[in-house]
PDB file of N, CA and C in Angstrom:
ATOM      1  N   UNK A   1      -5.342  -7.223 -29.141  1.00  0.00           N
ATOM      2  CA  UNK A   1      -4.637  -6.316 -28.263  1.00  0.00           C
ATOM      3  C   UNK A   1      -5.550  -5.157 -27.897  1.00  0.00           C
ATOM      4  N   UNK A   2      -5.070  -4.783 -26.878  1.00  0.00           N
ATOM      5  CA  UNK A   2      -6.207  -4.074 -26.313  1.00  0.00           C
ATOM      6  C   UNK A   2      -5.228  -2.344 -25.927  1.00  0.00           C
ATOM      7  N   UNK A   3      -5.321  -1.457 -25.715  1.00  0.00           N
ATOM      8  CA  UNK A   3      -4.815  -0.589 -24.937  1.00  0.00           C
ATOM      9  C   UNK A   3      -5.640   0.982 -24.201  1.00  0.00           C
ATOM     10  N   UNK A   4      -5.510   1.001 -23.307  1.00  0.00           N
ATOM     11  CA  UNK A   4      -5.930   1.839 -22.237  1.00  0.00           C
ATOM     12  C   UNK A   4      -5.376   3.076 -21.839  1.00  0.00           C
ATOM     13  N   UNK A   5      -5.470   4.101 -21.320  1.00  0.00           N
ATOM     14  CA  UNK A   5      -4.952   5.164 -20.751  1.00  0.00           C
ATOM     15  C   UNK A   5      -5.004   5.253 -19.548  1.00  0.00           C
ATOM     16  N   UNK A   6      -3.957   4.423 -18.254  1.00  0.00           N
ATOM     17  CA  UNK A   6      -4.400   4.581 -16.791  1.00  0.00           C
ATOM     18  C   UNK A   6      -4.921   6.309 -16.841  1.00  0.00           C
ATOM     19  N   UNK A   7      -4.356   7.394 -17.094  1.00  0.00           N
ATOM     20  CA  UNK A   7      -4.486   8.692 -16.923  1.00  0.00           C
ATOM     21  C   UNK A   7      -6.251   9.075 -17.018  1.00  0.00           C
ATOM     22  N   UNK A   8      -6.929   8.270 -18.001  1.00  0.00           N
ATOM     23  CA  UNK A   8      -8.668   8.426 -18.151  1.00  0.00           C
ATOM     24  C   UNK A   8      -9.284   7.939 -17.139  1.00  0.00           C
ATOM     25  N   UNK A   9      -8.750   6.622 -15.963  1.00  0.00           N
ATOM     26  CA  UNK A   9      -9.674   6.326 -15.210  1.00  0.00           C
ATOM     27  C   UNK A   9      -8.839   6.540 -13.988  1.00  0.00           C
ATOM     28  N   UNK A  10      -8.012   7.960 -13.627  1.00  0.00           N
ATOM     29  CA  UNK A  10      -8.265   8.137 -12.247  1.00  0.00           C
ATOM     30  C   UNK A  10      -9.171   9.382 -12.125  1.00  0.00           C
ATOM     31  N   UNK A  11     -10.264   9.324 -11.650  1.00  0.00           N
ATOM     32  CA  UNK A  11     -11.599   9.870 -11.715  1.00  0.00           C
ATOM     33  C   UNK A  11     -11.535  10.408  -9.560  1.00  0.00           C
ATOM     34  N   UNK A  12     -11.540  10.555  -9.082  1.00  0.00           N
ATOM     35  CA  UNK A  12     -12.116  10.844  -7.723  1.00  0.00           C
ATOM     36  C   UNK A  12     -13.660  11.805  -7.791  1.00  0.00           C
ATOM     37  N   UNK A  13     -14.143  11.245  -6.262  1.00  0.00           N
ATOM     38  CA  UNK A  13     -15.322  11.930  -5.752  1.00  0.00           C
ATOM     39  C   UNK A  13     -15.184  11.811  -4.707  1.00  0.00           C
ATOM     40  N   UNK A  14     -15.914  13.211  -3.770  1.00  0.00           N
ATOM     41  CA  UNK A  14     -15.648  13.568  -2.665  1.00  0.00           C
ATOM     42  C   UNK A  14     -16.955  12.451  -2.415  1.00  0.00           C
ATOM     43  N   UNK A  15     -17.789  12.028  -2.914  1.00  0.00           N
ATOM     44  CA  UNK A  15     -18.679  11.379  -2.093  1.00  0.00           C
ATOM     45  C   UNK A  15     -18.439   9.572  -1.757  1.00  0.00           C
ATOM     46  N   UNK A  16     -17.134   9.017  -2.834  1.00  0.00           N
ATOM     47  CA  UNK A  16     -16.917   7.357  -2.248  1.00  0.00           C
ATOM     48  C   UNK A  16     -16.184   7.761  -2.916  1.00  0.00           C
ATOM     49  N   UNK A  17     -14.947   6.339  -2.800  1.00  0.00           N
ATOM     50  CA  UNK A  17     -14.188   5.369  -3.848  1.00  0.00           C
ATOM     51  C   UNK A  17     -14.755   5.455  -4.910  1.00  0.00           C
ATOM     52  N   UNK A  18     -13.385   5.700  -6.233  1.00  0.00           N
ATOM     53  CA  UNK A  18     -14.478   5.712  -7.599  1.00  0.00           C
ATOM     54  C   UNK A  18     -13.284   4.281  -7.620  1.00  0.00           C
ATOM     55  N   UNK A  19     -13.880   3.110  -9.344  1.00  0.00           N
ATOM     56  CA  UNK A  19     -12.792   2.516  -9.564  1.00  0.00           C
ATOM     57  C   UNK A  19     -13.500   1.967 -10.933  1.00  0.00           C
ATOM     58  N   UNK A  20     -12.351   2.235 -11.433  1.00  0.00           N
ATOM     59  CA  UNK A  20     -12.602   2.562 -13.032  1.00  0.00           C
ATOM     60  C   UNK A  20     -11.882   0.786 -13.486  1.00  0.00           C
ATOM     61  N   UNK A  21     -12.780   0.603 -14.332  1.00  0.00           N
ATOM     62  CA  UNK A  21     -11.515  -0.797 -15.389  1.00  0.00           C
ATOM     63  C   UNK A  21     -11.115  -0.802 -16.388  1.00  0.00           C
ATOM     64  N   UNK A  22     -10.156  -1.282 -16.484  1.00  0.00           N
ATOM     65  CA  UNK A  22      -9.409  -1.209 -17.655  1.00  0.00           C
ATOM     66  C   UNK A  22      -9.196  -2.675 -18.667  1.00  0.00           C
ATOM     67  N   UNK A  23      -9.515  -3.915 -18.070  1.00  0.00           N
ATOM     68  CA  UNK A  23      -9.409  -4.862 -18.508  1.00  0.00           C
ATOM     69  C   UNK A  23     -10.162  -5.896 -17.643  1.00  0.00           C
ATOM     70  N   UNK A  24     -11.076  -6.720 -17.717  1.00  0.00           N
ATOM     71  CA  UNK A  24     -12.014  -7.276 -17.525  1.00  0.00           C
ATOM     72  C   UNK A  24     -11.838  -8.972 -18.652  1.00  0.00           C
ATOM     73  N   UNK A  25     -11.052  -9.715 -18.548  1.00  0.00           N
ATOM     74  CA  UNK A  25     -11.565 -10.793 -19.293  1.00  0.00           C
ATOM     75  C   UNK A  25     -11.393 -11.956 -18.433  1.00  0.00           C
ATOM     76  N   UNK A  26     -11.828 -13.385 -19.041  1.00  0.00           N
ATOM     77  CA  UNK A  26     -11.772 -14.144 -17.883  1.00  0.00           C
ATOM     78  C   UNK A  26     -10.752 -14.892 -16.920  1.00  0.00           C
ATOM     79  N   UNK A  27      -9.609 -14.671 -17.767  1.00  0.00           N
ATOM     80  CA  UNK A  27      -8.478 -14.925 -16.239  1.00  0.00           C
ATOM     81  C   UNK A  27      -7.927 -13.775 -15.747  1.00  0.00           C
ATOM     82  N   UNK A  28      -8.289 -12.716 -15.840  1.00  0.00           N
ATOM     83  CA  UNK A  28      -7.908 -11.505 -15.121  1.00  0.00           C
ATOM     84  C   UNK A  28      -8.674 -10.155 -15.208  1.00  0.00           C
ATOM     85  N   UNK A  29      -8.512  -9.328 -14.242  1.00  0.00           N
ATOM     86  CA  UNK A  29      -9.486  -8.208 -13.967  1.00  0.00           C
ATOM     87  C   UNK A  29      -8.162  -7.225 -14.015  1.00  0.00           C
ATOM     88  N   UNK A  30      -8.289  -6.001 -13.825  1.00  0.00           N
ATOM     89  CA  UNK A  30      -7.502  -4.946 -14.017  1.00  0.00           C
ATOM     90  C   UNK A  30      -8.080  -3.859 -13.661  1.00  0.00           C
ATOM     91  N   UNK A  31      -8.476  -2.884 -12.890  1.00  0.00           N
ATOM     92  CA  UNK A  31      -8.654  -1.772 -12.443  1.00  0.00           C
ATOM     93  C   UNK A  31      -8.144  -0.582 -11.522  1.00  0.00           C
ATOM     94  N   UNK A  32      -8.366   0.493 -11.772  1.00  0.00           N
ATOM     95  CA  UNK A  32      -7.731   1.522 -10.965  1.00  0.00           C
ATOM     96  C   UNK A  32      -9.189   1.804  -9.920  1.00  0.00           C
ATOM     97  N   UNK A  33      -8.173   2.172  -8.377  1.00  0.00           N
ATOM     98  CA  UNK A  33      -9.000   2.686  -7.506  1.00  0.00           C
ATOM     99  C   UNK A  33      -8.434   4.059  -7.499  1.00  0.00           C
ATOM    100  N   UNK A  34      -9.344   4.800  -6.912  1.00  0.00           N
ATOM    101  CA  UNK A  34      -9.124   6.428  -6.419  1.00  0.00           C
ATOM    102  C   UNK A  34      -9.716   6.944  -4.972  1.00  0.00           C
ATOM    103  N   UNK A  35      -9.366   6.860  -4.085  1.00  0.00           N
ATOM    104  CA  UNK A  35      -9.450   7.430  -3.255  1.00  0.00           C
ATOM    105  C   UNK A  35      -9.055   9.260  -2.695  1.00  0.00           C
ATOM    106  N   UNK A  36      -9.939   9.854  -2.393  1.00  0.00           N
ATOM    107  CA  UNK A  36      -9.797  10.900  -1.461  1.00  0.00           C
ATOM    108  C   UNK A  36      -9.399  10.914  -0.449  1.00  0.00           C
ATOM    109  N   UNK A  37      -8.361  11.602   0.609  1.00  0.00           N
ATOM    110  CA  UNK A  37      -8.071  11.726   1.746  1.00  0.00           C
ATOM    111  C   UNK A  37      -9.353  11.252   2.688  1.00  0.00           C
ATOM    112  N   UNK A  38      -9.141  10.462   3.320  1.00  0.00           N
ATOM    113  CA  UNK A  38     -10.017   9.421   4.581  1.00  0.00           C
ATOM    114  C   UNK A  38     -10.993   8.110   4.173  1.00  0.00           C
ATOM    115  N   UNK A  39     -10.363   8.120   2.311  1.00  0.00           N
ATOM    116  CA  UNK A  39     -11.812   7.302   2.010  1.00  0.00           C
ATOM    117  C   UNK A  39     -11.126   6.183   1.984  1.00  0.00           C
ATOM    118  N   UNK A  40     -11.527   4.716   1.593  1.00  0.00           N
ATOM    119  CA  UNK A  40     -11.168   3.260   1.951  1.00  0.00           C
ATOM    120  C   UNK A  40     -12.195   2.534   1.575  1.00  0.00           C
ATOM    121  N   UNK A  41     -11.454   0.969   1.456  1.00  0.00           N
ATOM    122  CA  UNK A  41     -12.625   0.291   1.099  1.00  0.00           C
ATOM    123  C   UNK A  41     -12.112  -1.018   2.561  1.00  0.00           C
ATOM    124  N   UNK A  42     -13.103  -1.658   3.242  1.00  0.00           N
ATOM    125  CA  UNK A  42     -13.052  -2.440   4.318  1.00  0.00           C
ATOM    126  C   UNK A  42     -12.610  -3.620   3.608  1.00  0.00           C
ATOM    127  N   UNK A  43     -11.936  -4.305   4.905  1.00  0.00           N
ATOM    128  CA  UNK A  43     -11.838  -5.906   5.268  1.00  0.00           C
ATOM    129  C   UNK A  43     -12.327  -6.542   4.510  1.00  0.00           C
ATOM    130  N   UNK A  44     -12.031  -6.946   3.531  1.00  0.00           N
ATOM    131  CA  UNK A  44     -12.701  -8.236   2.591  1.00  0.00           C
ATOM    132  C   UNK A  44     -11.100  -9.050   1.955  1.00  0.00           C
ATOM    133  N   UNK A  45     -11.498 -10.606   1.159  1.00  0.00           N
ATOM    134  CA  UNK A  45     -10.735 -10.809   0.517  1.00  0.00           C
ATOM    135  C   UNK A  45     -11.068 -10.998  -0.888  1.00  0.00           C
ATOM    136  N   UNK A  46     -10.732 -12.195  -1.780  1.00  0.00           N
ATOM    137  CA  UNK A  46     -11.078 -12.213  -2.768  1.00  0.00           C
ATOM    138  C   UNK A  46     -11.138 -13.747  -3.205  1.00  0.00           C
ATOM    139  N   UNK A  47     -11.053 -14.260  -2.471  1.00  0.00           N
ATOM    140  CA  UNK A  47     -11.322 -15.711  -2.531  1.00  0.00           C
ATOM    141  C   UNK A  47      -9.955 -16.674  -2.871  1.00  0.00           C
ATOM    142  N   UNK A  48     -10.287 -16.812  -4.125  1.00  0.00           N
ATOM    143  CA  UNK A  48      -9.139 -17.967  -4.935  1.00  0.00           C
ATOM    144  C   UNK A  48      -8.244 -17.272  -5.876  1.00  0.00           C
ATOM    145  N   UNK A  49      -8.711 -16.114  -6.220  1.00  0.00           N
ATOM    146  CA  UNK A  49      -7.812 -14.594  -6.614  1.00  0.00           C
ATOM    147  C   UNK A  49      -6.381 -14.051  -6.039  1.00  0.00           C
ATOM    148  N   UNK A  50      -5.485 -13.960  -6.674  1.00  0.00           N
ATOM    149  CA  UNK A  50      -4.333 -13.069  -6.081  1.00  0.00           C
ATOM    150  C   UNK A  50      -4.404 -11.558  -6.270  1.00  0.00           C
ATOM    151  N   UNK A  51      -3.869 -10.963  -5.560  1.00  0.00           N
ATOM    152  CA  UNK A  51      -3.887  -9.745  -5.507  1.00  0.00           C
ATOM    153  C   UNK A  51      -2.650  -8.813  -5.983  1.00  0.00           C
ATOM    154  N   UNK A  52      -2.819  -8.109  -7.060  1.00  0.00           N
ATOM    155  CA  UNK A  52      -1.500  -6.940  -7.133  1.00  0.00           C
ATOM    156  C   UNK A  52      -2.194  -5.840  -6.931  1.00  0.00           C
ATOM    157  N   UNK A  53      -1.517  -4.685  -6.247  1.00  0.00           N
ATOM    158  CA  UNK A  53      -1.742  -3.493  -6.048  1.00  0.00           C
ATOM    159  C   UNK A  53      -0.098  -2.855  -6.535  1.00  0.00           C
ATOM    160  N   UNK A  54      -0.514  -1.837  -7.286  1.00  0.00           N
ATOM    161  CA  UNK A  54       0.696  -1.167  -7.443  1.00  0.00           C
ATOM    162  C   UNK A  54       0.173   0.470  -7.587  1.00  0.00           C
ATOM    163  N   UNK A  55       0.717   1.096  -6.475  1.00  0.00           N
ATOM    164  CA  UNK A  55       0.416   2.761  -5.535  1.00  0.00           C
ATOM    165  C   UNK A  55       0.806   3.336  -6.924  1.00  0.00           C
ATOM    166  N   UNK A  56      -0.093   4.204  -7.810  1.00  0.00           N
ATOM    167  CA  UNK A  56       0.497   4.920  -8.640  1.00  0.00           C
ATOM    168  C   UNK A  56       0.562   6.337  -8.071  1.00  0.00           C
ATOM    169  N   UNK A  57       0.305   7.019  -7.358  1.00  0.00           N
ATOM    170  CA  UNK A  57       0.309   8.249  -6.147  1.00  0.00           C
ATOM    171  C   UNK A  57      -0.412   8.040  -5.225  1.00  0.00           C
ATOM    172  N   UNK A  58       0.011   8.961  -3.902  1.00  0.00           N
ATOM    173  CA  UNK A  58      -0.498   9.126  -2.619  1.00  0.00           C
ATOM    174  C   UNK A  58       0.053   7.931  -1.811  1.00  0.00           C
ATOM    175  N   UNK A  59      -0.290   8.621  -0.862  1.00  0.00           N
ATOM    176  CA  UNK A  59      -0.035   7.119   0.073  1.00  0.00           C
ATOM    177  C   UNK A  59      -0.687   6.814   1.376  1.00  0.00           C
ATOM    178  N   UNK A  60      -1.230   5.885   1.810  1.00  0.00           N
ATOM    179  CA  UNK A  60      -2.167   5.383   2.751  1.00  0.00           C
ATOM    180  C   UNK A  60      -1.698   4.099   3.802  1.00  0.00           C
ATOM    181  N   UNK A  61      -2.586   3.191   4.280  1.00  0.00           N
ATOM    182  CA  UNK A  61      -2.252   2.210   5.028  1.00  0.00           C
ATOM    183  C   UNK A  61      -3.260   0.719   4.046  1.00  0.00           C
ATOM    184  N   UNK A  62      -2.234   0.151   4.070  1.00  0.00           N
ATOM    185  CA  UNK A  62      -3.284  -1.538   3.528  1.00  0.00           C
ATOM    186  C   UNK A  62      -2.735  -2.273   5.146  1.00  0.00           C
ATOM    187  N   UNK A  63      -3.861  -2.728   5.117  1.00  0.00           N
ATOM    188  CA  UNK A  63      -3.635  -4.127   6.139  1.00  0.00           C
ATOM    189  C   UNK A  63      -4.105  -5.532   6.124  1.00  0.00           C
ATOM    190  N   UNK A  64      -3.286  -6.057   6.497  1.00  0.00           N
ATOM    191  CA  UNK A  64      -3.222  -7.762   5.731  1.00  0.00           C
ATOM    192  C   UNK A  64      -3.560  -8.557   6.797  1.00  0.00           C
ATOM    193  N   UNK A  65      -4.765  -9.141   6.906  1.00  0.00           N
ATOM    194  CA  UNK A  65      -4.840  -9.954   8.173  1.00  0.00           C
ATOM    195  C   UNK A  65      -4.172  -9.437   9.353  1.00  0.00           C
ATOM    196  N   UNK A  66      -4.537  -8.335   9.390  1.00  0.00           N
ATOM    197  CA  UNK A  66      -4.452  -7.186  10.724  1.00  0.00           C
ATOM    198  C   UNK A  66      -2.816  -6.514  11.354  1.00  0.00           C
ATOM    199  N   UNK A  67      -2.406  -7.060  10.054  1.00  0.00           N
ATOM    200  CA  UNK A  67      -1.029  -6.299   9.966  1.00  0.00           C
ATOM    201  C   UNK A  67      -1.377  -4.739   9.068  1.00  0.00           C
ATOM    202  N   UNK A  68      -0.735  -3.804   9.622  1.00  0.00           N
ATOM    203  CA  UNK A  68      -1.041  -2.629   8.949  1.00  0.00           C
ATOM    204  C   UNK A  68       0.839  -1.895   8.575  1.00  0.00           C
ATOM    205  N   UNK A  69       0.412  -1.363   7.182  1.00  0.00           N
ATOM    206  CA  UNK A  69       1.792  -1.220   6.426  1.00  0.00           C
ATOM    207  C   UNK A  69       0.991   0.220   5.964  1.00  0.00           C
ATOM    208  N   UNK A  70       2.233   1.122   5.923  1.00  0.00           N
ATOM    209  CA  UNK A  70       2.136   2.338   5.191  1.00  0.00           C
ATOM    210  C   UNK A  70       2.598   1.871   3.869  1.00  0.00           C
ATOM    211  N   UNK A  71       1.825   2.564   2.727  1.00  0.00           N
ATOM    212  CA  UNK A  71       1.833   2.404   1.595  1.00  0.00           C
ATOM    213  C   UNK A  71       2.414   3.985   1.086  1.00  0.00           C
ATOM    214  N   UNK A  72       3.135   3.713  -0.363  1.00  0.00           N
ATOM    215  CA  UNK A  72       3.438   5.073  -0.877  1.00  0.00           C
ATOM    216  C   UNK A  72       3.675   4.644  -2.612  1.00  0.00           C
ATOM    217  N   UNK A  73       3.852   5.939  -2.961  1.00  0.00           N
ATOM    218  CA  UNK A  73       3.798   5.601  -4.343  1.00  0.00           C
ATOM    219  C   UNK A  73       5.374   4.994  -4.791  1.00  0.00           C
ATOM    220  N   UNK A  74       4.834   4.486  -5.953  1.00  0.00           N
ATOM    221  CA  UNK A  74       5.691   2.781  -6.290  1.00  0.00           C
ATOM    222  C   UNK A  74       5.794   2.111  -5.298  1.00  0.00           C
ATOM    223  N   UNK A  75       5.078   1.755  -4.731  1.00  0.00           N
ATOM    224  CA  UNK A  75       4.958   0.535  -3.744  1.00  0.00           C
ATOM    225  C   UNK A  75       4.506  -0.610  -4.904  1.00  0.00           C
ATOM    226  N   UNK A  76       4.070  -1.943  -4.586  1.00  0.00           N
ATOM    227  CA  UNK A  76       3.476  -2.843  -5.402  1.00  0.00           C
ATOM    228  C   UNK A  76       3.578  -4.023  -4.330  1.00  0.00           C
ATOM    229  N   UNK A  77       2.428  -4.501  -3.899  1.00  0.00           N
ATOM    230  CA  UNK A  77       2.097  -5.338  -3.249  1.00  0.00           C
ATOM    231  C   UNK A  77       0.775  -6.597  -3.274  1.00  0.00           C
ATOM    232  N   UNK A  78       2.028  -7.793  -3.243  1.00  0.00           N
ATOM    233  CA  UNK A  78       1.014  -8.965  -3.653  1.00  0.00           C
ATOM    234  C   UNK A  78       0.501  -9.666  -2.340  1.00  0.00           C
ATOM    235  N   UNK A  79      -1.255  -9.990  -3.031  1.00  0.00           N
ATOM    236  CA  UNK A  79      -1.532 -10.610  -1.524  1.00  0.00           C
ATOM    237  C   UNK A  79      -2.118 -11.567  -1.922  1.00  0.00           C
ATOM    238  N   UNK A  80      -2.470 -13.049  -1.688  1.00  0.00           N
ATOM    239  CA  UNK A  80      -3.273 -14.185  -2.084  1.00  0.00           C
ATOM    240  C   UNK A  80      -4.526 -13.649  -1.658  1.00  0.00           C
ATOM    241  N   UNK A  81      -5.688 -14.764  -2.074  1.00  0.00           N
ATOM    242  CA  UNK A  81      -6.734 -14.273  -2.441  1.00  0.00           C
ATOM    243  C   UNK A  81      -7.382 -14.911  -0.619  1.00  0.00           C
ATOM    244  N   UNK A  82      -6.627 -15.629   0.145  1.00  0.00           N
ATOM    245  CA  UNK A  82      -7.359 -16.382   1.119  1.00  0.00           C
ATOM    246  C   UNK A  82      -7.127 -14.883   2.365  1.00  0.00           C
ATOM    247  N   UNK A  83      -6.362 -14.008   2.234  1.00  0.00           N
ATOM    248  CA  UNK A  83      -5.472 -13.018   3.072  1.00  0.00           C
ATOM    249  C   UNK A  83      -6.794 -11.765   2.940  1.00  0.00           C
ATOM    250  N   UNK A  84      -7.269 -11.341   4.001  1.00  0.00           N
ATOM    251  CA  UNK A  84      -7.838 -10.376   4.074  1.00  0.00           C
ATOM    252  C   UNK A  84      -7.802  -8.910   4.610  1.00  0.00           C
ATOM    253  N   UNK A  85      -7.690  -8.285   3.748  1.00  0.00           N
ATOM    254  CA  UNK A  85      -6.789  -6.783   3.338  1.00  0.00           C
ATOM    255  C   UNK A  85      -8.247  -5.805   3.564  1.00  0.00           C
ATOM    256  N   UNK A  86      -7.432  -4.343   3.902  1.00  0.00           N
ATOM    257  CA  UNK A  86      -8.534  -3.486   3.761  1.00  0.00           C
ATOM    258  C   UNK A  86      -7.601  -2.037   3.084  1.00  0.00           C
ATOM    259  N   UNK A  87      -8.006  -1.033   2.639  1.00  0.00           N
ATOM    260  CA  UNK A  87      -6.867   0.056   2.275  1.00  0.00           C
ATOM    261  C   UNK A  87      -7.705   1.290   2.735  1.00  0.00           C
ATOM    262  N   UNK A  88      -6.739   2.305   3.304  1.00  0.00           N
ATOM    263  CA  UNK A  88      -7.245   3.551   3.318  1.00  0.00           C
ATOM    264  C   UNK A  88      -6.510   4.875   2.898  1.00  0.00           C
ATOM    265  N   UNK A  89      -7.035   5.738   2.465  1.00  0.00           N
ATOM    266  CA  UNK A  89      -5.920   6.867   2.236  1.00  0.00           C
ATOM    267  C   UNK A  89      -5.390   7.581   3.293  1.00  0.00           C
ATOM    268  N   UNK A  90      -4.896   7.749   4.289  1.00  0.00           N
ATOM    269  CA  UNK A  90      -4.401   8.288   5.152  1.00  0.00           C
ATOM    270  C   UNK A  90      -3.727   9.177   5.260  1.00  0.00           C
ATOM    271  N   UNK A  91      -3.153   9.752   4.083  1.00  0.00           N
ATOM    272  CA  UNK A  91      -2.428  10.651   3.643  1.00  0.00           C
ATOM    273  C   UNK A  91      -3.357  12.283   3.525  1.00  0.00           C
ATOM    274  N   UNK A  92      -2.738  13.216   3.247  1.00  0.00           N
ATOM    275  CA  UNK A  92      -3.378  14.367   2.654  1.00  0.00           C
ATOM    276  C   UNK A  92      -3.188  14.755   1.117  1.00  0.00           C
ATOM    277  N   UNK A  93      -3.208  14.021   0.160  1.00  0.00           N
ATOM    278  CA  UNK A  93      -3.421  14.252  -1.034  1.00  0.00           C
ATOM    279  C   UNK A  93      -4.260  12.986  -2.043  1.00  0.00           C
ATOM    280  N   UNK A  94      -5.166  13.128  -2.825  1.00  0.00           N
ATOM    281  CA  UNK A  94      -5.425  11.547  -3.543  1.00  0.00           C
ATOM    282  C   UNK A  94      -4.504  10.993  -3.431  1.00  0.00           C
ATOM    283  N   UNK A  95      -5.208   9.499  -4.000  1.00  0.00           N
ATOM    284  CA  UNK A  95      -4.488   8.682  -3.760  1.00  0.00           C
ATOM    285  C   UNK A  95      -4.661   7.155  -4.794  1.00  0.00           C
ATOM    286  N   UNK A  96      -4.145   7.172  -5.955  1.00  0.00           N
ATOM    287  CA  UNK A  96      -4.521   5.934  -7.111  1.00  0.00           C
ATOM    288  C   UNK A  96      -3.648   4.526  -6.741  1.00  0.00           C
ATOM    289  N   UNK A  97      -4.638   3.514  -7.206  1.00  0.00           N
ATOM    290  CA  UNK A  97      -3.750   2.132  -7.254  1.00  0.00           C
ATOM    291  C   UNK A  97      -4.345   1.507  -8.447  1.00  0.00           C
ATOM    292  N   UNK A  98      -3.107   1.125  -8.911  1.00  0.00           N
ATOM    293  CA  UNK A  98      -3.871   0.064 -10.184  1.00  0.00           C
ATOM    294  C   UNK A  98      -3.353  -1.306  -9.583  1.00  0.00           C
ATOM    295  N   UNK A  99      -4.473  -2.182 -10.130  1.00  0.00           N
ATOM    296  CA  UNK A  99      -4.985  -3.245  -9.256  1.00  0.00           C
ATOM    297  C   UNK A  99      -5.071  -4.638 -10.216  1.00  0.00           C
ATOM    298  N   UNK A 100      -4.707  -5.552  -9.910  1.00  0.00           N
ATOM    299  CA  UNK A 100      -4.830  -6.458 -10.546  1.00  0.00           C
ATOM    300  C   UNK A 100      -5.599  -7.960 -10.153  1.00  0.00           C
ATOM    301  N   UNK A 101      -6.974  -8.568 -10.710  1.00  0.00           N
ATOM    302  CA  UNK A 101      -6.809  -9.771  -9.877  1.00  0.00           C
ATOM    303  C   UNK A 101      -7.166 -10.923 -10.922  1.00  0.00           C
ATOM    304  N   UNK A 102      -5.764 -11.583 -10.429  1.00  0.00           N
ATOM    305  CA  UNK A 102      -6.142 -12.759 -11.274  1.00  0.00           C
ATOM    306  C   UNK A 102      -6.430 -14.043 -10.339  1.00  0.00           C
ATOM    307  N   UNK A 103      -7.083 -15.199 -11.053  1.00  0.00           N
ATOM    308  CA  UNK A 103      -8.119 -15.116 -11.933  1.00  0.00           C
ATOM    309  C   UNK A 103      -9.208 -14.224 -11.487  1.00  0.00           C
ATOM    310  N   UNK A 104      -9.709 -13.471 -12.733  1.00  0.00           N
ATOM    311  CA  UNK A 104     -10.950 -12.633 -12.296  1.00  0.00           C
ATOM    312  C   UNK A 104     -12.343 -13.444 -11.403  1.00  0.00           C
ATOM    313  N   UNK A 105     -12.215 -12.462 -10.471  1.00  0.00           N
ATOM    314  CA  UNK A 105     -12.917 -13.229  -9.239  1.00  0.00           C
ATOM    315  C   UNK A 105     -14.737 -13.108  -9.824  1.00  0.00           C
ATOM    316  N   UNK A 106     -15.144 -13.229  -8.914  1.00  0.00           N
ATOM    317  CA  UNK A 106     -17.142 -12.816  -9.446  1.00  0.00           C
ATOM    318  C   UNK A 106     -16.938 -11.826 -10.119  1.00  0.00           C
ATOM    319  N   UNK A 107     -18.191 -11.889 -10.671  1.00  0.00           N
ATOM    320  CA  UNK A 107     -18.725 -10.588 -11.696  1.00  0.00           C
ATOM    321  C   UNK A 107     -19.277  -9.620 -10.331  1.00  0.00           C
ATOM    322  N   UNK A 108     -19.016  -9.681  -8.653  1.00  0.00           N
ATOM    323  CA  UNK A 108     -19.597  -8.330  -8.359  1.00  0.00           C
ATOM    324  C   UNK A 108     -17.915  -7.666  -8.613  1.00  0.00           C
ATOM    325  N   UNK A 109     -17.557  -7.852  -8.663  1.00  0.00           N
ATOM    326  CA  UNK A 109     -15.973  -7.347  -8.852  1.00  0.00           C
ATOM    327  C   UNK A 109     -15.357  -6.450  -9.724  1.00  0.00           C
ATOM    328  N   UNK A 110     -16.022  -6.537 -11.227  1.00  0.00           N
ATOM    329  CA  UNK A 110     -16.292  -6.547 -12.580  1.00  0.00           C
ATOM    330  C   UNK A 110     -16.486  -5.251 -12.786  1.00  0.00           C
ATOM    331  N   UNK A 111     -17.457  -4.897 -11.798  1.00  0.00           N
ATOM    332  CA  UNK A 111     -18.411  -3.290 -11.641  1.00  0.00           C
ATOM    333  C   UNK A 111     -17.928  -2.249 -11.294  1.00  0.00           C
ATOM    334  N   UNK A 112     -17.964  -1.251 -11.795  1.00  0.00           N
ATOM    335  CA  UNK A 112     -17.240   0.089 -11.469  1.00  0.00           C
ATOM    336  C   UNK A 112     -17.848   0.849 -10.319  1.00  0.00           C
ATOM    337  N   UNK A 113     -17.288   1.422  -9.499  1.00  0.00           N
ATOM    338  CA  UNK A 113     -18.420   1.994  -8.216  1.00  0.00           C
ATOM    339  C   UNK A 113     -17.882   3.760  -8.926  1.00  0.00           C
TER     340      UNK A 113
END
């Protein structure tokens, strides 16, 4: 058993996306993102991976194969891994998601930015 403190890895920087992990083994990944007001990460998917996002504050826009949804906190949104999503903070205050992907996709994934 393992246990974590989401509260230690929401970290922000005014200079990128920070994203901290919390669980890393091989059928699943687990990490928090942090975004600053305007920051985002682009258009990608994740292959053969599903996606949970669950908004722990702030709120922004995700878009799903070019559908765009306002996001807010307690939101929680699942996306398959073939569906290609992008998120931004759009809001005026941070903005955390803890993130889930199972099965853990590549090891570039793995890495904390």
């Amino acid at each position: 058993m393992q246990i974590e403190k989401i509260a230690n890895k929401i970290e922000y920087s005014d200079d990128s996306f920070t994203k901290r992990v919390l669980f890393k083994e091989d059928k699943i990944l687990n990490f928090v993102l942090n975004f600053r007001p305007g920051q985002g990460v682009p258009p990608h998917n994740h292959e053969q991976s599903d996606l949970l996002v669950h908004v722990l504050n702030g709120d922004g826009e995700l878009t799903v194969d070019g559908v765009t949804n306002n996001i807010t906190q307690g939101d929680v949104i699942h996306c398959t891994g073939k569906e290609v999503f992008s998120i931004s903070n759009t809001g005026k205050e941070d903005m955390s998601l803890f993130i889930i992907l199972a099965p853990n996709p590549h090891a570039l994934y793995s890495k904390e930015v």
